[in-house]
C-alpha atoms as a PDB file:
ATOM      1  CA  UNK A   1      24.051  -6.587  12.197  1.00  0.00           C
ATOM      2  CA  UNK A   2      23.013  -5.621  15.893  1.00  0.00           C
ATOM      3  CA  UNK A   3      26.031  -3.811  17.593  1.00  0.00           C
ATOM      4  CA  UNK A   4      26.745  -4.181  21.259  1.00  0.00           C
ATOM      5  CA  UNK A   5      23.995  -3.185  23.657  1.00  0.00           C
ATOM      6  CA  UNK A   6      25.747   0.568  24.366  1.00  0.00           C
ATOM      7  CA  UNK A   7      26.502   1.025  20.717  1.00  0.00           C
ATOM      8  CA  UNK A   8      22.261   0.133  20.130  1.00  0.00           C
ATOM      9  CA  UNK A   9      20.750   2.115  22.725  1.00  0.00           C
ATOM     10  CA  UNK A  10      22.534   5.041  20.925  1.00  0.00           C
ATOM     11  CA  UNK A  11      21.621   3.990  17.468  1.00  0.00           C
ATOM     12  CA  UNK A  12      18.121   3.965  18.977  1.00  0.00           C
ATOM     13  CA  UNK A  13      17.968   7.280  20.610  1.00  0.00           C
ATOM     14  CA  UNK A  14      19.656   8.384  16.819  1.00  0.00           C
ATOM     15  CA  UNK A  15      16.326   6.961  15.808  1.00  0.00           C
ATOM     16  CA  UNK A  16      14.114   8.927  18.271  1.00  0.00           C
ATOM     17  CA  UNK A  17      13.036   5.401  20.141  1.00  0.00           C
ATOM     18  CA  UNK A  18      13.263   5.869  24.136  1.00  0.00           C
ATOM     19  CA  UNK A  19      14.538   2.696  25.157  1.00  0.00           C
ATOM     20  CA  UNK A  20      16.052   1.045  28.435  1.00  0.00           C
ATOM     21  CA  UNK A  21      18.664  -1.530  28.831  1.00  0.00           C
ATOM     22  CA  UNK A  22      16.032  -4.480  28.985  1.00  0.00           C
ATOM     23  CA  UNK A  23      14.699  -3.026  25.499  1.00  0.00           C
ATOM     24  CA  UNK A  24      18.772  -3.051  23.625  1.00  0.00           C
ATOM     25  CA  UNK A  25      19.004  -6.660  24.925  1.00  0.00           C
ATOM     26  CA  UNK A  26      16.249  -7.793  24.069  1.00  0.00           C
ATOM     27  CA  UNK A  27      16.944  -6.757  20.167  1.00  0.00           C
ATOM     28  CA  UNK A  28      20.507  -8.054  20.662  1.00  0.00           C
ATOM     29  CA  UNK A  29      20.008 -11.447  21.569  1.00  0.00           C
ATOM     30  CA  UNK A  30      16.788 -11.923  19.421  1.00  0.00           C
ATOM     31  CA  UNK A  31      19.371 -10.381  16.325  1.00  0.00           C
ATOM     32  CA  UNK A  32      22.158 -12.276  17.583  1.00  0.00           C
ATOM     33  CA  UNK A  33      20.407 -15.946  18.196  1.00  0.00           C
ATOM     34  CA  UNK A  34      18.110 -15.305  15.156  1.00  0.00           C
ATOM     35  CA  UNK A  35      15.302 -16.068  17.607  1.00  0.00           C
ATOM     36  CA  UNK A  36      11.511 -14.444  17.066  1.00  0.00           C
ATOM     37  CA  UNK A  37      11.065 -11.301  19.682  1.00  0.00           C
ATOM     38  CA  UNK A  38       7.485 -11.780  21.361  1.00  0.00           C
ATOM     39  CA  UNK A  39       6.488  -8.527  22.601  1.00  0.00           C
ATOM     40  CA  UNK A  40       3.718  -7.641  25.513  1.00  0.00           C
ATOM     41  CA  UNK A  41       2.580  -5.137  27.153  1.00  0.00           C
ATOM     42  CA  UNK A  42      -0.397  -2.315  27.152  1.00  0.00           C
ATOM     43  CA  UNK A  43      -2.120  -0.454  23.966  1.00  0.00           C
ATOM     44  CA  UNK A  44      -0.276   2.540  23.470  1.00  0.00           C
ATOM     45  CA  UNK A  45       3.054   1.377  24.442  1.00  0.00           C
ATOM     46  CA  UNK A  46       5.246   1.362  21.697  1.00  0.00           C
ATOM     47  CA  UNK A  47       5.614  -2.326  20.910  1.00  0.00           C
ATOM     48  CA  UNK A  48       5.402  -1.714  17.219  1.00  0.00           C
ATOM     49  CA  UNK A  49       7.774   1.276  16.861  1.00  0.00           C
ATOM     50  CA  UNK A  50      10.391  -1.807  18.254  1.00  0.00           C
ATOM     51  CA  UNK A  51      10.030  -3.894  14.789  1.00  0.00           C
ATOM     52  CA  UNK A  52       9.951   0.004  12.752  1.00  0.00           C
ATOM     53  CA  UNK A  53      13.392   1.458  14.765  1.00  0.00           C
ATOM     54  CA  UNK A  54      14.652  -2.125  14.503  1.00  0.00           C
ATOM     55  CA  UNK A  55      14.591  -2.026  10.442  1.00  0.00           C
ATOM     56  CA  UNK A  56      15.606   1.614  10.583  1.00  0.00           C
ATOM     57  CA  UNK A  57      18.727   1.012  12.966  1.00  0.00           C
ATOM     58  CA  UNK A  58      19.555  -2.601  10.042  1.00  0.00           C
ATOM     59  CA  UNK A  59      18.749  -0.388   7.520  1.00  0.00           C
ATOM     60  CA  UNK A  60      16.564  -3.358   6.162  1.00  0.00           C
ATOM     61  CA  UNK A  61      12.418  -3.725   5.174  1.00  0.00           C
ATOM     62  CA  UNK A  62      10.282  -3.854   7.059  1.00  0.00           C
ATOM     63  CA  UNK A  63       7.092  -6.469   6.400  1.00  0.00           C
ATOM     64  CA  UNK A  64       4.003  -6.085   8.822  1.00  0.00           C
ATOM     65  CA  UNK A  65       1.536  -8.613   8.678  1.00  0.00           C
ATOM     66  CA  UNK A  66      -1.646  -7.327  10.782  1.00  0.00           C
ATOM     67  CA  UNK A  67      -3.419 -10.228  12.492  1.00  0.00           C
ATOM     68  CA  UNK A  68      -6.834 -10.094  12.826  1.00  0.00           C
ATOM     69  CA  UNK A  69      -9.918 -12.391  13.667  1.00  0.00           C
ATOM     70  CA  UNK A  70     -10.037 -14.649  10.909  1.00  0.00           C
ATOM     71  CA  UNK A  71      -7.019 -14.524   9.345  1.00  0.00           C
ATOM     72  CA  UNK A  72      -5.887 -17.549   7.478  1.00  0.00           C
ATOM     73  CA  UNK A  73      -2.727 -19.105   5.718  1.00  0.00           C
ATOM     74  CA  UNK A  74      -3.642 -18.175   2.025  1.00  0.00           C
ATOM     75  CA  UNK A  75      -4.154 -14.134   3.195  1.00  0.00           C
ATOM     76  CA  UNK A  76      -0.537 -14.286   5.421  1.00  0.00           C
ATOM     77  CA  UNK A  77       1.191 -16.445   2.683  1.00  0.00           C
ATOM     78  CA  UNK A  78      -0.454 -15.883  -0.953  1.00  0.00           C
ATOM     79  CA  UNK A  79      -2.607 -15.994  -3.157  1.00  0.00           C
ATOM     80  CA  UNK A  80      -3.065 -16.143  -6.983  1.00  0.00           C
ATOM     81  CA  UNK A  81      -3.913 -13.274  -9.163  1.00  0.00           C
ATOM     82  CA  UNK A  82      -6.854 -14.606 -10.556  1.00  0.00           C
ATOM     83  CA  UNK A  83      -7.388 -11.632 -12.466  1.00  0.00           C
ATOM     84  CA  UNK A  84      -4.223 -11.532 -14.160  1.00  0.00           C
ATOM     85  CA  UNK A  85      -4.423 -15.389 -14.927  1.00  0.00           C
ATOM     86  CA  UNK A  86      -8.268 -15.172 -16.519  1.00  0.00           C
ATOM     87  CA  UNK A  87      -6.625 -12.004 -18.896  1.00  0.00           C
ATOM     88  CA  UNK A  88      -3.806 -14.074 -19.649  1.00  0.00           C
ATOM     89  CA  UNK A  89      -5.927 -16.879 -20.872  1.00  0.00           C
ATOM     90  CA  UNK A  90      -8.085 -15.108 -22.487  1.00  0.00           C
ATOM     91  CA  UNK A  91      -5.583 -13.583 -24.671  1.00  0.00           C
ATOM     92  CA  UNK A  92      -4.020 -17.462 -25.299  1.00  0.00           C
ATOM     93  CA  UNK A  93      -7.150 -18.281 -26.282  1.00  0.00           C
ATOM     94  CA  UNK A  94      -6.912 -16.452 -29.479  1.00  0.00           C
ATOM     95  CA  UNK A  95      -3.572 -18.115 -30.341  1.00  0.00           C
ATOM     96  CA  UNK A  96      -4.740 -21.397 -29.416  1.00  0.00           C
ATOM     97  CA  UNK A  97      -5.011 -23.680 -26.040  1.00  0.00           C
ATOM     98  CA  UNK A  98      -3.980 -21.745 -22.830  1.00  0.00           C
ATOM     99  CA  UNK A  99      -1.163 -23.529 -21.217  1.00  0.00           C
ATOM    100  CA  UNK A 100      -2.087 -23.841 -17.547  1.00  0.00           C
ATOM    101  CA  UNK A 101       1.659 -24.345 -16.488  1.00  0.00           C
ATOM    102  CA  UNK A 102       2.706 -20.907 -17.146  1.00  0.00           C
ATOM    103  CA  UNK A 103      -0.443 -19.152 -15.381  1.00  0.00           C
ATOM    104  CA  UNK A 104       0.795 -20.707 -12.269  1.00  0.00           C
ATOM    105  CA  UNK A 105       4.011 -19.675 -12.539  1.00  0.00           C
ATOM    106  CA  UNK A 106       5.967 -16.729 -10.606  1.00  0.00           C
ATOM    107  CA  UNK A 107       4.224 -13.979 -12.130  1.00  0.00           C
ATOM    108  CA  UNK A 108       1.080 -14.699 -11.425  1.00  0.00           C
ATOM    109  CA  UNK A 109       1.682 -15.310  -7.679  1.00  0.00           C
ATOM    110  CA  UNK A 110       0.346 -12.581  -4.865  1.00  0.00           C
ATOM    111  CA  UNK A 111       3.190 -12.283  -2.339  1.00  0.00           C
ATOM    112  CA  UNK A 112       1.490 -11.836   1.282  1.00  0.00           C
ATOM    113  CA  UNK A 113       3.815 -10.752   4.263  1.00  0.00           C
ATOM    114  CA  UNK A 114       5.247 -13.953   5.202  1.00  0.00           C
ATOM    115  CA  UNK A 115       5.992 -14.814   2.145  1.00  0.00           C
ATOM    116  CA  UNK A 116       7.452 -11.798   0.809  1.00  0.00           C
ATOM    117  CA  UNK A 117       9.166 -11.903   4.571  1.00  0.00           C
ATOM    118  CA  UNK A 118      10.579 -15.257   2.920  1.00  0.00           C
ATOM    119  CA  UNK A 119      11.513 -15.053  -0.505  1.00  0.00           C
ATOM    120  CA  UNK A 120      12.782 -11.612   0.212  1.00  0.00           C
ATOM    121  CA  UNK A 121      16.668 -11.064  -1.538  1.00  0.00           C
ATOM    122  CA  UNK A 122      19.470  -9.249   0.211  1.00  0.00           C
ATOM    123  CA  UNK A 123      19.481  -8.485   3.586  1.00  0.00           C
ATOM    124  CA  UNK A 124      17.070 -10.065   5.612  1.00  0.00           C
ATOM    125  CA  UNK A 125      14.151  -8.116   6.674  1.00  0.00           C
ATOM    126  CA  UNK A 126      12.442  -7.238   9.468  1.00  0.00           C
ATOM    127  CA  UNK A 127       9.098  -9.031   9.783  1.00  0.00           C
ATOM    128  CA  UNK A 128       6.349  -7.572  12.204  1.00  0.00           C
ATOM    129  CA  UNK A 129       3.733  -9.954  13.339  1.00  0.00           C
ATOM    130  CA  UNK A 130       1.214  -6.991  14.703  1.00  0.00           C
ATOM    131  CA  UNK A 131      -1.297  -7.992  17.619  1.00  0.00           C
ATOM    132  CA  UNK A 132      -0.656 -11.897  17.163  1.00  0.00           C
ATOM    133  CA  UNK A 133      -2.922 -12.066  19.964  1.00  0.00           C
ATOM    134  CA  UNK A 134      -6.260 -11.011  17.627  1.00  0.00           C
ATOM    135  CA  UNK A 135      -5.795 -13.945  15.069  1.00  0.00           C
ATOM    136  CA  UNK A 136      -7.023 -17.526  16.189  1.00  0.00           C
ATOM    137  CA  UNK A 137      -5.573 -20.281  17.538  1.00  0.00           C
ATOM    138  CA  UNK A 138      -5.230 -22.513  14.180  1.00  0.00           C
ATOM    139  CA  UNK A 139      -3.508 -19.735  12.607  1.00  0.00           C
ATOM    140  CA  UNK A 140      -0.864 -19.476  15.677  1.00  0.00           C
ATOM    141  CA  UNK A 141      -0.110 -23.274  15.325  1.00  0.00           C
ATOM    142  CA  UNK A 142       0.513 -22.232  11.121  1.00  0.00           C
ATOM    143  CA  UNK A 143       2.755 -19.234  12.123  1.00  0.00           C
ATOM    144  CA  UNK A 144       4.675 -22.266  14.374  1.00  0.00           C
ATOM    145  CA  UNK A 145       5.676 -24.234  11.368  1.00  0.00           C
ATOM    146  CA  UNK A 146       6.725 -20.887   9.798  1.00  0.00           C
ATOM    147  CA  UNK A 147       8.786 -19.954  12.146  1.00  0.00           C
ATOM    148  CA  UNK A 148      10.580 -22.835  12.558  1.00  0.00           C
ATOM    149  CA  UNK A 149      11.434 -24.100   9.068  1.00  0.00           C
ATOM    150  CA  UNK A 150      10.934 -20.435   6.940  1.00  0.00           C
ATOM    151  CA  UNK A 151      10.204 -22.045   3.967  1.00  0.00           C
ATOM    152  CA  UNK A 152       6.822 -22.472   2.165  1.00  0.00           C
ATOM    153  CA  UNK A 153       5.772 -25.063  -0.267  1.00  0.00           C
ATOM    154  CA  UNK A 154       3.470 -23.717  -3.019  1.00  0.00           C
ATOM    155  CA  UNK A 155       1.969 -26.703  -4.808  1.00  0.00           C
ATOM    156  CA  UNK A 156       2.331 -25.451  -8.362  1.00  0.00           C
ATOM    157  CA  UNK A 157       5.963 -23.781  -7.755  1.00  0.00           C
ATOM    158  CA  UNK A 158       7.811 -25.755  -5.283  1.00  0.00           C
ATOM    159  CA  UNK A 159       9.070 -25.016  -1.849  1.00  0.00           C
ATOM    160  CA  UNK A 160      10.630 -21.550  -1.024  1.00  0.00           C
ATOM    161  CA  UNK A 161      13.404 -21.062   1.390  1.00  0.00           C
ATOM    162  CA  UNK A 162      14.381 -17.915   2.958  1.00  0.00           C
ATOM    163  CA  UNK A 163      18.274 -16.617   1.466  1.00  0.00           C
ATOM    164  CA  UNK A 164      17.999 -14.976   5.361  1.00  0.00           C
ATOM    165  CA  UNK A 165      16.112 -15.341   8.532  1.00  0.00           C
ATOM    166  CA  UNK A 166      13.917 -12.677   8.882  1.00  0.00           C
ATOM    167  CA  UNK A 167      14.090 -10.528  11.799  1.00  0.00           C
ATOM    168  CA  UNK A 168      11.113 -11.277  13.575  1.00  0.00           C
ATOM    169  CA  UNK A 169       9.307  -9.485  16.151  1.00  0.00           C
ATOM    170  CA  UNK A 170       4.995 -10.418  17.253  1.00  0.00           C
ATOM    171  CA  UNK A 171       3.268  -8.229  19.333  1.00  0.00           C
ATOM    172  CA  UNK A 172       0.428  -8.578  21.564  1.00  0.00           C
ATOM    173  CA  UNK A 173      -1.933  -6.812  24.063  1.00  0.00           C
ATOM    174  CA  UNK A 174      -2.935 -10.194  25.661  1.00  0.00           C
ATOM    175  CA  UNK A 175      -6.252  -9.717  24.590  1.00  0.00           C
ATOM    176  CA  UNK A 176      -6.179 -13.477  24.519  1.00  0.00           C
ATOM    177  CA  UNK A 177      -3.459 -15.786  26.220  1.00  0.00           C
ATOM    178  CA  UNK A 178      -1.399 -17.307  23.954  1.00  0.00           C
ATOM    179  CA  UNK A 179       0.084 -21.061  23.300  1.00  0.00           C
ATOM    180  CA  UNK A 180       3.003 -22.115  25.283  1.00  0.00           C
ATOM    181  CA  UNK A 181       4.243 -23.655  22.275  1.00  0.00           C
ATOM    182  CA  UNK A 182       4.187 -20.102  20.391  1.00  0.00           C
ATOM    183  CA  UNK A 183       6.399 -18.686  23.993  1.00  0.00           C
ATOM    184  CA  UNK A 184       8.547 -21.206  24.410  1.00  0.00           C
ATOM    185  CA  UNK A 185       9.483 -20.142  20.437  1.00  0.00           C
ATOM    186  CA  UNK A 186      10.226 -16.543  21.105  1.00  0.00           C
ATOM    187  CA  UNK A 187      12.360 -14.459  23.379  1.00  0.00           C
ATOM    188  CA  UNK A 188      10.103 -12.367  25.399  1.00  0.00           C
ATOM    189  CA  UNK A 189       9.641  -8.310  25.933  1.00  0.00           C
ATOM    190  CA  UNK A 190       7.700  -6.788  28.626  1.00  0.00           C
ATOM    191  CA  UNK A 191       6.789  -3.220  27.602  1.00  0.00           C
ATOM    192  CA  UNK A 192       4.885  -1.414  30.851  1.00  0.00           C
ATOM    193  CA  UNK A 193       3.608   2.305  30.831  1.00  0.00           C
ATOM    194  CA  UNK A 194       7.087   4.766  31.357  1.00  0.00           C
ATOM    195  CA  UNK A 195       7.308   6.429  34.820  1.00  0.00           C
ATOM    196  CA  UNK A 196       7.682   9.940  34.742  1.00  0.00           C
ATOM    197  CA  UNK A 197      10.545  10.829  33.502  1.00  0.00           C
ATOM    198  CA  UNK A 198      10.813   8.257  31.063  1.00  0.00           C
ATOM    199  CA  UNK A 199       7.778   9.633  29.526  1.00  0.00           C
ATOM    200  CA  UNK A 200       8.660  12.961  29.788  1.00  0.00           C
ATOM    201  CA  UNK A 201      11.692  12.040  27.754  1.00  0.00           C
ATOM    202  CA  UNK A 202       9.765  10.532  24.803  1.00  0.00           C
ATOM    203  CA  UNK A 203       7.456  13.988  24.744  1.00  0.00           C
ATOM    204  CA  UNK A 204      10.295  16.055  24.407  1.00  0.00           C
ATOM    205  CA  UNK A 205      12.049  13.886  21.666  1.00  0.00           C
ATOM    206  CA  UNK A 206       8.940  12.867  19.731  1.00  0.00           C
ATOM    207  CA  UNK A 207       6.969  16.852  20.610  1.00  0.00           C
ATOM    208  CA  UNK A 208       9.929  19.186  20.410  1.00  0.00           C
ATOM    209  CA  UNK A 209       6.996  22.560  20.127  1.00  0.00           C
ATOM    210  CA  UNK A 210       6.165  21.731  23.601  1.00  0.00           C
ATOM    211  CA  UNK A 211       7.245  23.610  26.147  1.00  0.00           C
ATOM    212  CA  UNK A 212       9.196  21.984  29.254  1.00  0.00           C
ATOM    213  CA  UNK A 213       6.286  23.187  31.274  1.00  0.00           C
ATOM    214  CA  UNK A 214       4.028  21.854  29.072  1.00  0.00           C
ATOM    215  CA  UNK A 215       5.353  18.643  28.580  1.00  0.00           C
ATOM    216  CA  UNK A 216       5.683  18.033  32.557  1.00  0.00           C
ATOM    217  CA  UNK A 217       2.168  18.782  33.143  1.00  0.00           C
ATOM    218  CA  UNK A 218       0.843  16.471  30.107  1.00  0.00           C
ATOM    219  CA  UNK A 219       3.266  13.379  31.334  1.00  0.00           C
ATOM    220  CA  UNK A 220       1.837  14.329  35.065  1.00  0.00           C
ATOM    221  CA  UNK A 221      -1.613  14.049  34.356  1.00  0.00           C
ATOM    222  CA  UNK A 222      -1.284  10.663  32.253  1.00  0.00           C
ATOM    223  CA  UNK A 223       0.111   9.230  34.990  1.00  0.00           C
ATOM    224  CA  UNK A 224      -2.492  10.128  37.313  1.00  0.00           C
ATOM    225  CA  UNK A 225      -5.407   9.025  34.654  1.00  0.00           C
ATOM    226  CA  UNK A 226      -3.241   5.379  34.781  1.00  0.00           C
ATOM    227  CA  UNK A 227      -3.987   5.618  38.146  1.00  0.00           C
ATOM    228  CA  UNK A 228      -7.237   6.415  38.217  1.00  0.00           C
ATOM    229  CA  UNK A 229      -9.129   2.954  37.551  1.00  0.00           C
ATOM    230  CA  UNK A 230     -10.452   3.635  34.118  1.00  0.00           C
ATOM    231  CA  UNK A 231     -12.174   1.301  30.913  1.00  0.00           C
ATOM    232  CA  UNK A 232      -9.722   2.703  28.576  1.00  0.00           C
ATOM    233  CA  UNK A 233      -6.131   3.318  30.178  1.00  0.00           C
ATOM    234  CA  UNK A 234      -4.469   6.194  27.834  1.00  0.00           C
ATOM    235  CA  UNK A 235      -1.013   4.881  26.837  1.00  0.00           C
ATOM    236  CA  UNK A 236       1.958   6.893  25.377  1.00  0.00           C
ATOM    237  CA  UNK A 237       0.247   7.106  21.977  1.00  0.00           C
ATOM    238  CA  UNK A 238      -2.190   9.026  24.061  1.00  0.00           C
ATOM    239  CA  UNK A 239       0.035  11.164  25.407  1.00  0.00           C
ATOM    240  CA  UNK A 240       1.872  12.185  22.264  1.00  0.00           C
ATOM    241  CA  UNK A 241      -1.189  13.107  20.263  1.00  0.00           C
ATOM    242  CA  UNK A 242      -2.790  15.207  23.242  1.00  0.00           C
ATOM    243  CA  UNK A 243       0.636  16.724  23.664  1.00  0.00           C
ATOM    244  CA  UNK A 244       0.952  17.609  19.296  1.00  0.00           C
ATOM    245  CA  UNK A 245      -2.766  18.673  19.787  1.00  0.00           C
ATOM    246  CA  UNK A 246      -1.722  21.077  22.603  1.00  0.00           C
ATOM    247  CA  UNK A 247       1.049  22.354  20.217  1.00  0.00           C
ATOM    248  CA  UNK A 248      -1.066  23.247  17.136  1.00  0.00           C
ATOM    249  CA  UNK A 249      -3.290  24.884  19.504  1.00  0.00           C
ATOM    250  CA  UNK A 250      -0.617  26.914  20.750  1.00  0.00           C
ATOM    251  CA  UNK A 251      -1.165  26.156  24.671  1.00  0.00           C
ATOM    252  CA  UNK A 252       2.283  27.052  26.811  1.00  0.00           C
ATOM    253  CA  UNK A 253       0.613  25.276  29.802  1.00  0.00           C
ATOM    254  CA  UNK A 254      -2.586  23.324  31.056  1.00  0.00           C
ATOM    255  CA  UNK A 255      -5.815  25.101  32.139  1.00  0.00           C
ATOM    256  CA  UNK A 256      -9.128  23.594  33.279  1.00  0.00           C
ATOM    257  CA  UNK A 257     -10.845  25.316  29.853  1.00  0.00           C
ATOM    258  CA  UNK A 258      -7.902  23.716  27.629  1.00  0.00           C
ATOM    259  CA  UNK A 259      -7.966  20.422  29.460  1.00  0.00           C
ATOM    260  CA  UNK A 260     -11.710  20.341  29.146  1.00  0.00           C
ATOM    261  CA  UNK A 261     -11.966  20.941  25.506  1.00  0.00           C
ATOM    262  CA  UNK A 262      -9.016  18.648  24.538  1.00  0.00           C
ATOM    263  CA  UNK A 263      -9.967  15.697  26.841  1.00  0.00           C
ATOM    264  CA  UNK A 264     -11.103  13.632  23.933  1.00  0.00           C
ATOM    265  CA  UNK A 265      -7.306  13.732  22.942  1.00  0.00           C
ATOM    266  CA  UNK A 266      -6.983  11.166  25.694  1.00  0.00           C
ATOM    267  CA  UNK A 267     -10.342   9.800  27.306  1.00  0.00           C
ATOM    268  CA  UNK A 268     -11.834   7.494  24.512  1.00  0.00           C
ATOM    269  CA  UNK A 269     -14.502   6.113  26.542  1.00  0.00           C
ATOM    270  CA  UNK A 270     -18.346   7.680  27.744  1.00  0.00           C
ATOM    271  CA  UNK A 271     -18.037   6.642  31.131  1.00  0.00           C
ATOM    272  CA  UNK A 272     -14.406   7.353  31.410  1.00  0.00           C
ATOM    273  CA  UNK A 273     -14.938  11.041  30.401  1.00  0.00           C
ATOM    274  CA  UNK A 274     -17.603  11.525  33.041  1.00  0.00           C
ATOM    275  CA  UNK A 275     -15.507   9.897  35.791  1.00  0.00           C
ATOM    276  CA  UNK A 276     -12.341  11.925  34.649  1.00  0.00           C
ATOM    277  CA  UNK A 277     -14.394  15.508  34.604  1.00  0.00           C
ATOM    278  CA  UNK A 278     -16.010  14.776  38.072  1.00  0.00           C
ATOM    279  CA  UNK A 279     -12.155  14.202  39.733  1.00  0.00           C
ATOM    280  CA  UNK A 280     -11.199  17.196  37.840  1.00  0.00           C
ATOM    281  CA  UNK A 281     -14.121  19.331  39.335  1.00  0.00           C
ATOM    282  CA  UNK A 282     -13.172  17.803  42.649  1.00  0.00           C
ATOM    283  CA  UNK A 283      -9.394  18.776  42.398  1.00  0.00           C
ATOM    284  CA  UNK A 284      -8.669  15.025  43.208  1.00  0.00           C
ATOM    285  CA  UNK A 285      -6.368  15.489  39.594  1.00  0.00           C
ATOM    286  CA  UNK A 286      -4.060  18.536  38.948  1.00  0.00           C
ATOM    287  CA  UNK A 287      -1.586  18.509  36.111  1.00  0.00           C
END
């Protein structure tokens, strides 16, 4: 159970999760109303450490299902183990006609994340519908019926009900825009980049080695590259791995010869690293 919004933005910092008011209430009402969470916002963000803090702070699974172009019901929901079955028969075989009841039964069934989401026992899970925004539009209008009845009918079983409503949270980088149908479903989570000190916060918590000086230069030259008009924005993810890479290499603070060799850390993109290294020869960005 979600505790009230003070008592959650605790249990979250417990958990090493930065979050904000917005973030706490967010989880509390979509916990409370047992309505899906639909979070947005840039790559890098954090919108899928929500659903993993989330499980951590119910002390409940967590079930990701990662969309992708393509998916389809049968790889979200199940499948058979056609393997196991063909084995099975062949060993019935030797003791007389295979009875095809009993190789589609239970045992024989593949549990994919909704459906394990589903038939899951105890306390109910969190489910994390990853980049929702990849998979195609059919599949969003399957993931509807889903989410509105959580129960599944398979043909040779029966229909499945969920014991408890899965947690659910869907993220998305609004690489395409999704149905209104699918929103009007969901409560909905804005994730932005941090401002400074935000960010700064989540270096020190998640990058303890680094140094306060350090840390203050990293967070202030992310925000300038954010600033800076470029293919591939660097997000927080960014930031953290440049800032464990500048750790392990033992750097106490930023120089041009450190910032050149570990720019890859950051800039993943050709033309981005030759527009970043000509501002930086320029002195248009300091950390």
């Amino acid at each position: 159970m979600i505790d009230a919004i003070p008592t959650l933005l605790e249990q979250l910092d417990r958990e090493s999760y930065v979050a904000d008011p917005a973030i706490a209430t967010s989880l509390h009402l979509a916990a409370t109303l047992r309505k899906p969470l639909l979070v947005e916002g840039h790559a890098g963000v954090g919108k899928t450490e929500i659903a993993k803090v989330l499980a951590r702070v119910l002390q409940t699974d967590l079930i990701r299902l990662q969309c992708y172009e393509g998916l389809d019901a049968s790889t979200a929901l199940y499948e058979w183990n056609y393997a196991r079955q063909l084995l099975h028969i062949r060993l019935q075989e030797k003791d007389g006609r295979p009875d095809e009841a009993e190789i589609f039964s239970e045992p024989f069934l593949l549990k994919r994340p909704l459906l394990q989401a589903i038939a899951h026992s105890g306390r109910a899970p969190v489910l994390l519908i990853d980049e929702i925004d990849r998979s195609d539009e059919e599949f969003e209008a399957f993931l509807l019926e889903v989410l509105s009845d959580f129960q599944v009918t398979v043909p040779e079983i029966g229909t499945i009900r969920a014991q408890e409503r899965p947690h659910v949270i869907l993220t998305s980088n609004r690489s395409r825009e999704l149905s209104d149908a699918l929103r009007r479903r969901c409560l909905y989570l804005w994730i932005d980049y941090p401002p400074f000190e935000k960010e700064l916060s989540i270096v020190r918590r998640k990058v303890p080695g680094a140094s306060e000086e350090l840390a203050r230069q990293i967070v202030a030259l992310i925000q300038q590259l954010r600033a800076a008009r470029l293919a591939k924005v660097p997000g927080v993810a960014e930031t953290l791995d440049w800032a464990a890479a500048l750790v392990s290499l033992h750097a106490a603070r930023l120089s041009p010869r450190i910032i050149e060799e570990t720019l890859g850390c950051v800039v993943k993109d050709e033309s981005d690293l030759r527009k970043v290294r000509a501002e930086l020869e320029a002195g248009r960005l300091a950390p």
